[in-house]
C-alpha atoms as a PDB file:
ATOM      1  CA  UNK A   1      -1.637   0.032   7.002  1.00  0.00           C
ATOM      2  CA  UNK A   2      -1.866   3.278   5.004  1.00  0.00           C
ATOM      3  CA  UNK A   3      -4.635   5.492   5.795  1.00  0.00           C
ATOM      4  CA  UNK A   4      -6.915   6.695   2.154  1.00  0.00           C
ATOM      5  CA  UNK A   5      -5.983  10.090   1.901  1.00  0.00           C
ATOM      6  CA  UNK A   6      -1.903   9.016   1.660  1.00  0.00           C
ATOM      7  CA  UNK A   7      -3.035   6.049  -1.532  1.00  0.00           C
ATOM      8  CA  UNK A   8      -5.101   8.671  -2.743  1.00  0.00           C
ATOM      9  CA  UNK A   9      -8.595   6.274  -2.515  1.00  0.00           C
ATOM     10  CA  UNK A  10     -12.154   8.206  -2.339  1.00  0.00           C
ATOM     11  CA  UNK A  11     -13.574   7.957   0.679  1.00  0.00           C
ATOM     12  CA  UNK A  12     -16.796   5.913   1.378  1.00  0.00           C
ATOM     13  CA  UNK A  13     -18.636   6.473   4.665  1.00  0.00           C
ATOM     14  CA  UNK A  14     -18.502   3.857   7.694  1.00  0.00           C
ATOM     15  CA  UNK A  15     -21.626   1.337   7.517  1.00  0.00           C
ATOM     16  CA  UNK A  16     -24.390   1.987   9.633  1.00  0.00           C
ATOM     17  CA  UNK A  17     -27.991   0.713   9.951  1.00  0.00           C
ATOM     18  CA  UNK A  18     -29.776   1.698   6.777  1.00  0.00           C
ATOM     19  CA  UNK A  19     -32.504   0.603   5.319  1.00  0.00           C
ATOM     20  CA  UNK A  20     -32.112  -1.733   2.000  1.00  0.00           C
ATOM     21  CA  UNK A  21     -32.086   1.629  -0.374  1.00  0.00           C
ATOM     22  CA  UNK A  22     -29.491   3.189   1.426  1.00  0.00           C
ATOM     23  CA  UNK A  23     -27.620   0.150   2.053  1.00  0.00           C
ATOM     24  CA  UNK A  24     -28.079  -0.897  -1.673  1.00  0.00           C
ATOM     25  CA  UNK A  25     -26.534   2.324  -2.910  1.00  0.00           C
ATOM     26  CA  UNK A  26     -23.854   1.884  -0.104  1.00  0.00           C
ATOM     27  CA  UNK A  27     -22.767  -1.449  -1.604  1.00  0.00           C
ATOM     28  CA  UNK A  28     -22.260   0.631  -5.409  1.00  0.00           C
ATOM     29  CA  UNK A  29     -20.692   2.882  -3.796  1.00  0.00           C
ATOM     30  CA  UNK A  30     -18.056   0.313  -2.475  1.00  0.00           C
ATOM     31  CA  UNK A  31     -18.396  -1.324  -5.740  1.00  0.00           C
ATOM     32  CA  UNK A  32     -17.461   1.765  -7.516  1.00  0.00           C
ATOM     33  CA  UNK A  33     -14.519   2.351  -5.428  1.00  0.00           C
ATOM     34  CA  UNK A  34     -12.896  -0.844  -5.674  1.00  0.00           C
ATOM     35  CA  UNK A  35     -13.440  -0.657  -9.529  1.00  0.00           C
ATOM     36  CA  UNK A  36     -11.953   2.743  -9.928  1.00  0.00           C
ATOM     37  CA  UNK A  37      -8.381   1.408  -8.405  1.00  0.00           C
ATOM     38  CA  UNK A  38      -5.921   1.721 -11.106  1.00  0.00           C
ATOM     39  CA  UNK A  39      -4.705  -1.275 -12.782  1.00  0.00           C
ATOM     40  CA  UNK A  40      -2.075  -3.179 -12.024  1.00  0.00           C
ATOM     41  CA  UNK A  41      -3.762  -3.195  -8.667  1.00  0.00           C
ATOM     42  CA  UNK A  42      -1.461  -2.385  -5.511  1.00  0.00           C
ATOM     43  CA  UNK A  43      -2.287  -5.100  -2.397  1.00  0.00           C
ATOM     44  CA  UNK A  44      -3.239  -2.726  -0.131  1.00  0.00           C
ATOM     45  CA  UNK A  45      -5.763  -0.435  -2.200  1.00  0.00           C
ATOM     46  CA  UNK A  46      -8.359  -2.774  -2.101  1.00  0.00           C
ATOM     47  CA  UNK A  47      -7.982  -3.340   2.132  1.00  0.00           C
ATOM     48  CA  UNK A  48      -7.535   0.257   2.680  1.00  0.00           C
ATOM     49  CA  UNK A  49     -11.330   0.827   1.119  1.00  0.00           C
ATOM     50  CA  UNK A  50     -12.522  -2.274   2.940  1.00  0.00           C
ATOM     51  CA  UNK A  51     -11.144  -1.015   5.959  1.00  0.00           C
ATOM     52  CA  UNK A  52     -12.430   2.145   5.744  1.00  0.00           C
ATOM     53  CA  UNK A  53     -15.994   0.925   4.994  1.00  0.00           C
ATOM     54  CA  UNK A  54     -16.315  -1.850   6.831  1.00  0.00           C
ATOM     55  CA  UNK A  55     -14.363  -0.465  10.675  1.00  0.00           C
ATOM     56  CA  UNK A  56     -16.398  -3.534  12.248  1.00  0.00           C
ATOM     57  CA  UNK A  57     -16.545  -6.258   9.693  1.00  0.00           C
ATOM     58  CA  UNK A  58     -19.294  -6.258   7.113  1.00  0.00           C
ATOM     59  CA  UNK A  59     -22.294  -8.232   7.290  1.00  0.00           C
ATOM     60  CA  UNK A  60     -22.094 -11.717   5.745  1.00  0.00           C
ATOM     61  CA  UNK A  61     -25.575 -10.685   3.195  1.00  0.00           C
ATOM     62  CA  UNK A  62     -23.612  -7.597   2.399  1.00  0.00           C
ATOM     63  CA  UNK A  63     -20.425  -9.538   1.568  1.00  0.00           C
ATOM     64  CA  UNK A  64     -22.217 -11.433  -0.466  1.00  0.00           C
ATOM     65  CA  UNK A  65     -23.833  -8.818  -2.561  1.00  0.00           C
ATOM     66  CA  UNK A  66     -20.444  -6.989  -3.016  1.00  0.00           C
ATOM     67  CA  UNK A  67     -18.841 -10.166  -4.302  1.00  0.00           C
ATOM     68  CA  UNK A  68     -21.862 -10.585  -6.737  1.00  0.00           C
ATOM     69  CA  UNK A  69     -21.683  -7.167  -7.769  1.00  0.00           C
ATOM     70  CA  UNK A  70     -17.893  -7.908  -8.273  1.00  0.00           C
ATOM     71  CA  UNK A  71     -18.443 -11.366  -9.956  1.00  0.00           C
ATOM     72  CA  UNK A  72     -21.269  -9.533 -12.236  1.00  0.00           C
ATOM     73  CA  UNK A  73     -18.505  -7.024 -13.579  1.00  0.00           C
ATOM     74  CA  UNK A  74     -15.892  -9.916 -14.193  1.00  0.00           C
ATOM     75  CA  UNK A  75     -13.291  -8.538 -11.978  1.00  0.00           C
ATOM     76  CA  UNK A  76     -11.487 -11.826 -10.812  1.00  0.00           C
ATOM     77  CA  UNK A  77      -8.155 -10.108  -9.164  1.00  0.00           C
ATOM     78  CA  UNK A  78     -10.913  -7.946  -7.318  1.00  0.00           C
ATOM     79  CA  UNK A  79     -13.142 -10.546  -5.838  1.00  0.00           C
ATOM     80  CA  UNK A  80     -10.294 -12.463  -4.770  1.00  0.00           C
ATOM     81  CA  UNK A  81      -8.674 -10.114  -2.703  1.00  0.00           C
ATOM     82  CA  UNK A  82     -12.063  -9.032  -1.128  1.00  0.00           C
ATOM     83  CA  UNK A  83     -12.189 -12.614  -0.420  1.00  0.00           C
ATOM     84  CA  UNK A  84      -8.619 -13.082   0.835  1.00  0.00           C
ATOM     85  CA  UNK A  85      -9.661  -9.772   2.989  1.00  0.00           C
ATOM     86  CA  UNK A  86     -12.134 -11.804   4.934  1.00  0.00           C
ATOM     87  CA  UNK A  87      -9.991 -14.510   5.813  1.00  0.00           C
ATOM     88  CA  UNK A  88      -6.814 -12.257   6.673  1.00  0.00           C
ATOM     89  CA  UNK A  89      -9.326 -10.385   9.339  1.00  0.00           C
ATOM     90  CA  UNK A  90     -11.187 -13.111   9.999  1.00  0.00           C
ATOM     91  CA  UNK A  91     -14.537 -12.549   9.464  1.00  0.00           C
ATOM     92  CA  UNK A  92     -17.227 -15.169   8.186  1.00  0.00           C
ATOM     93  CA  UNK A  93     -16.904 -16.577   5.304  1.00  0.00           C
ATOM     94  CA  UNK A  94     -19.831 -18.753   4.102  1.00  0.00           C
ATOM     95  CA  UNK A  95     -20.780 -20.963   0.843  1.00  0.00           C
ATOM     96  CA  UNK A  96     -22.747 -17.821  -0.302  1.00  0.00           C
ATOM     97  CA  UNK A  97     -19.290 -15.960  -0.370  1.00  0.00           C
ATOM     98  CA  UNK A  98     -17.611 -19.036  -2.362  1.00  0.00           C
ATOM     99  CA  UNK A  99     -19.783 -19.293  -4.917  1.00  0.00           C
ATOM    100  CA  UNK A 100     -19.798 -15.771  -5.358  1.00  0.00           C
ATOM    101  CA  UNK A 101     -16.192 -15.703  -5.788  1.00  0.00           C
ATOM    102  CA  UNK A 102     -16.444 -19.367  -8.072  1.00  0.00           C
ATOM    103  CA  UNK A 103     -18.986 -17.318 -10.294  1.00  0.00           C
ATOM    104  CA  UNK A 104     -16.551 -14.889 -10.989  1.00  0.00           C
ATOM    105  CA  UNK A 105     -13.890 -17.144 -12.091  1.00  0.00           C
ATOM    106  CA  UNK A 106     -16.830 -19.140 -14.444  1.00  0.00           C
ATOM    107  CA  UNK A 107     -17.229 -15.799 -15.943  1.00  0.00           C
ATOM    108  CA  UNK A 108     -13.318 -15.319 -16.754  1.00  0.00           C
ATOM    109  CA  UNK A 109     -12.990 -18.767 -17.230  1.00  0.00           C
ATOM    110  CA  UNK A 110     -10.321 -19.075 -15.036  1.00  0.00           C
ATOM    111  CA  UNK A 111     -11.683 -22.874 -13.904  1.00  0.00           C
ATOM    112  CA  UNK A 112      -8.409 -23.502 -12.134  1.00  0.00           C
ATOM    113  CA  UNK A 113      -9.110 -20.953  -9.653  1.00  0.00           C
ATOM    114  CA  UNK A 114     -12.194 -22.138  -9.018  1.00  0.00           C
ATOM    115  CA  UNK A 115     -10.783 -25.017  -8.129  1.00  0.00           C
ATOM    116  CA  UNK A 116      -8.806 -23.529  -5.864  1.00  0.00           C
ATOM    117  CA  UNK A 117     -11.375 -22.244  -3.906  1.00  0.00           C
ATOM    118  CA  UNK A 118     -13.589 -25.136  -4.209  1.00  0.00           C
ATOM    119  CA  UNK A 119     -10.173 -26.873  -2.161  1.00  0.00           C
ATOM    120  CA  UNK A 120      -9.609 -23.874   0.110  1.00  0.00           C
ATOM    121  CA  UNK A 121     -13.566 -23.829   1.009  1.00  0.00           C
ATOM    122  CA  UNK A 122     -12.210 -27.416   2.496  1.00  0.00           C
ATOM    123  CA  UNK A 123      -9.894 -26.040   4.675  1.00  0.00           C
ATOM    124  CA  UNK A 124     -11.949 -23.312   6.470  1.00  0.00           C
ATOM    125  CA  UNK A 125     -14.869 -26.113   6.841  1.00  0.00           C
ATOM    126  CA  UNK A 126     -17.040 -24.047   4.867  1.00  0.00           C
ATOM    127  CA  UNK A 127     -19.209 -27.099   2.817  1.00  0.00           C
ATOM    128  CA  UNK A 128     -19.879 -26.587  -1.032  1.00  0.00           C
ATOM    129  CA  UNK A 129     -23.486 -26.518  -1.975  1.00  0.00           C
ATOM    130  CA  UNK A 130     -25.420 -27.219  -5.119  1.00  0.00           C
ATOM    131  CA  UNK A 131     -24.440 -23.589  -6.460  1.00  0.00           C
ATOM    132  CA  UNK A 132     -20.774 -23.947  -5.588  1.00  0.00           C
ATOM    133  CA  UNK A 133     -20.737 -26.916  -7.819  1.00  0.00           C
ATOM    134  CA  UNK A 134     -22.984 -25.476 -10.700  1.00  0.00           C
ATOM    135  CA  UNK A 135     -20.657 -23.024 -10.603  1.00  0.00           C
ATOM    136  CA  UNK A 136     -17.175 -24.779 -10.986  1.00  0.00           C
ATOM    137  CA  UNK A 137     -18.635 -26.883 -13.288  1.00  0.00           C
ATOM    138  CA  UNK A 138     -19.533 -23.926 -15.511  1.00  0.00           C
ATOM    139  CA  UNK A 139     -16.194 -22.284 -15.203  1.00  0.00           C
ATOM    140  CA  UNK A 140     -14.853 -25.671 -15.860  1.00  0.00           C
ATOM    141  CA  UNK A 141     -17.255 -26.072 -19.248  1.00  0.00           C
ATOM    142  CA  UNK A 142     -16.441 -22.826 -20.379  1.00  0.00           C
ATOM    143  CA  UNK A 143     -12.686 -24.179 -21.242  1.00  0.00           C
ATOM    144  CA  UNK A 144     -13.977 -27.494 -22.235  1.00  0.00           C
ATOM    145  CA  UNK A 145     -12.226 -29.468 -19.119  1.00  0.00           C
ATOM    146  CA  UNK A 146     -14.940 -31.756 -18.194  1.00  0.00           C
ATOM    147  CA  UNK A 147     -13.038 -34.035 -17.353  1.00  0.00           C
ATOM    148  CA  UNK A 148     -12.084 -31.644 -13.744  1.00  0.00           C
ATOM    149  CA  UNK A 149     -15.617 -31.068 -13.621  1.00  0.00           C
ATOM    150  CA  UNK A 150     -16.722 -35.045 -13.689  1.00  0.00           C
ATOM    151  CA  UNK A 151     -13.909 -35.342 -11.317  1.00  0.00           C
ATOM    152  CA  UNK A 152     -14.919 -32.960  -9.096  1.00  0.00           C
ATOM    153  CA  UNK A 153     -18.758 -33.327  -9.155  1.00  0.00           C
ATOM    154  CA  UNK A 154     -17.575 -37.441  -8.572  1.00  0.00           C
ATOM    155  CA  UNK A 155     -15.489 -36.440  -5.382  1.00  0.00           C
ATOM    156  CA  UNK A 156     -17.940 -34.203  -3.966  1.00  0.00           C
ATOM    157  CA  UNK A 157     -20.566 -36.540  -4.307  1.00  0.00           C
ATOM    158  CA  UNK A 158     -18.615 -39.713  -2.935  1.00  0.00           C
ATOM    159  CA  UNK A 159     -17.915 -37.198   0.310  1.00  0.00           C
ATOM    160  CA  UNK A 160     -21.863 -36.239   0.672  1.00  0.00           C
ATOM    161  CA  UNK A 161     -22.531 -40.242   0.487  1.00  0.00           C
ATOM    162  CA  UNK A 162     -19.996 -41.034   3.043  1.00  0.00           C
END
């Protein structure tokens, strides 16, 4: 793992407990420093600034509002790895997180990806939820393949009734 100073990353300080202010400008602050890598994006940028913010694992809520934030700006490639980053350290990963992710791939339109993770939320046992749905459907609609989204909104409703 390559420490900031040698990829040339800003730093952002190590969490600690702040109040929702502070903690809400900490979360721009990461947001702001995973934006700012340059394009095409090198694999390890991203982890080195999670690393370095996060030395303990982040909080789930705060996962979840950096994913947002991500979703918000329409930075797929980004929200993925963060993601990915969670499951390579192993920390939680929750529905909340998913459809976070699945948002940002509605706003992209990049409904294959979604479905991805709608498959690979599956695999970790994480269970999809009424927003994890809305949301693949809507990245789904956006390219006109309804047909995946009756599909999918059919298998995920034979699996609740069974």
């Amino acid at each position: 793992m390559h420490c900031m100073c040698c990829l040339g990353l800003s730093m952002v300080p190590p969490v600690d407990f702040a109040s929702d202010a502070q903690q809400g400008d900490r979360i721009q602050s990461i947001l702001q420093s995973l934006l700012s890598l340059q394009k095409p994006l090198r694999s390890q940028e991203p982890y080195a600034v999670l690393d370095q913010a996060f030395p303990f694992g982040p909080e789930p809520r705060t996962s979840t509002r950096i994913l947002s934030g991500l979703a918000k700006r329409r930075a797929l490639d980004l929200t993925l790895l963060v993601l990915s980053w969670h499951e390579m350290m192993m920390y939680e990963l929750n529905s909340h997180h998913f459809s976070a992710a699945i948002d940002a791939c509605a706003q992209t339109s990049a409904w294959t990806q979604a479905l991805q993770l709608v498959r690979g939320m599956e695999h970790i046992n994480v269970q999809s939820n009424t927003i994890t749905v809305n949301a693949v459907v809507s990245a789904c609609e956006k390219t006109g393949e309804w047909d995946k989204a009756v599909q999918l909104f059919g298998a995920i409703t034979q699996r609740k009734l069974e």
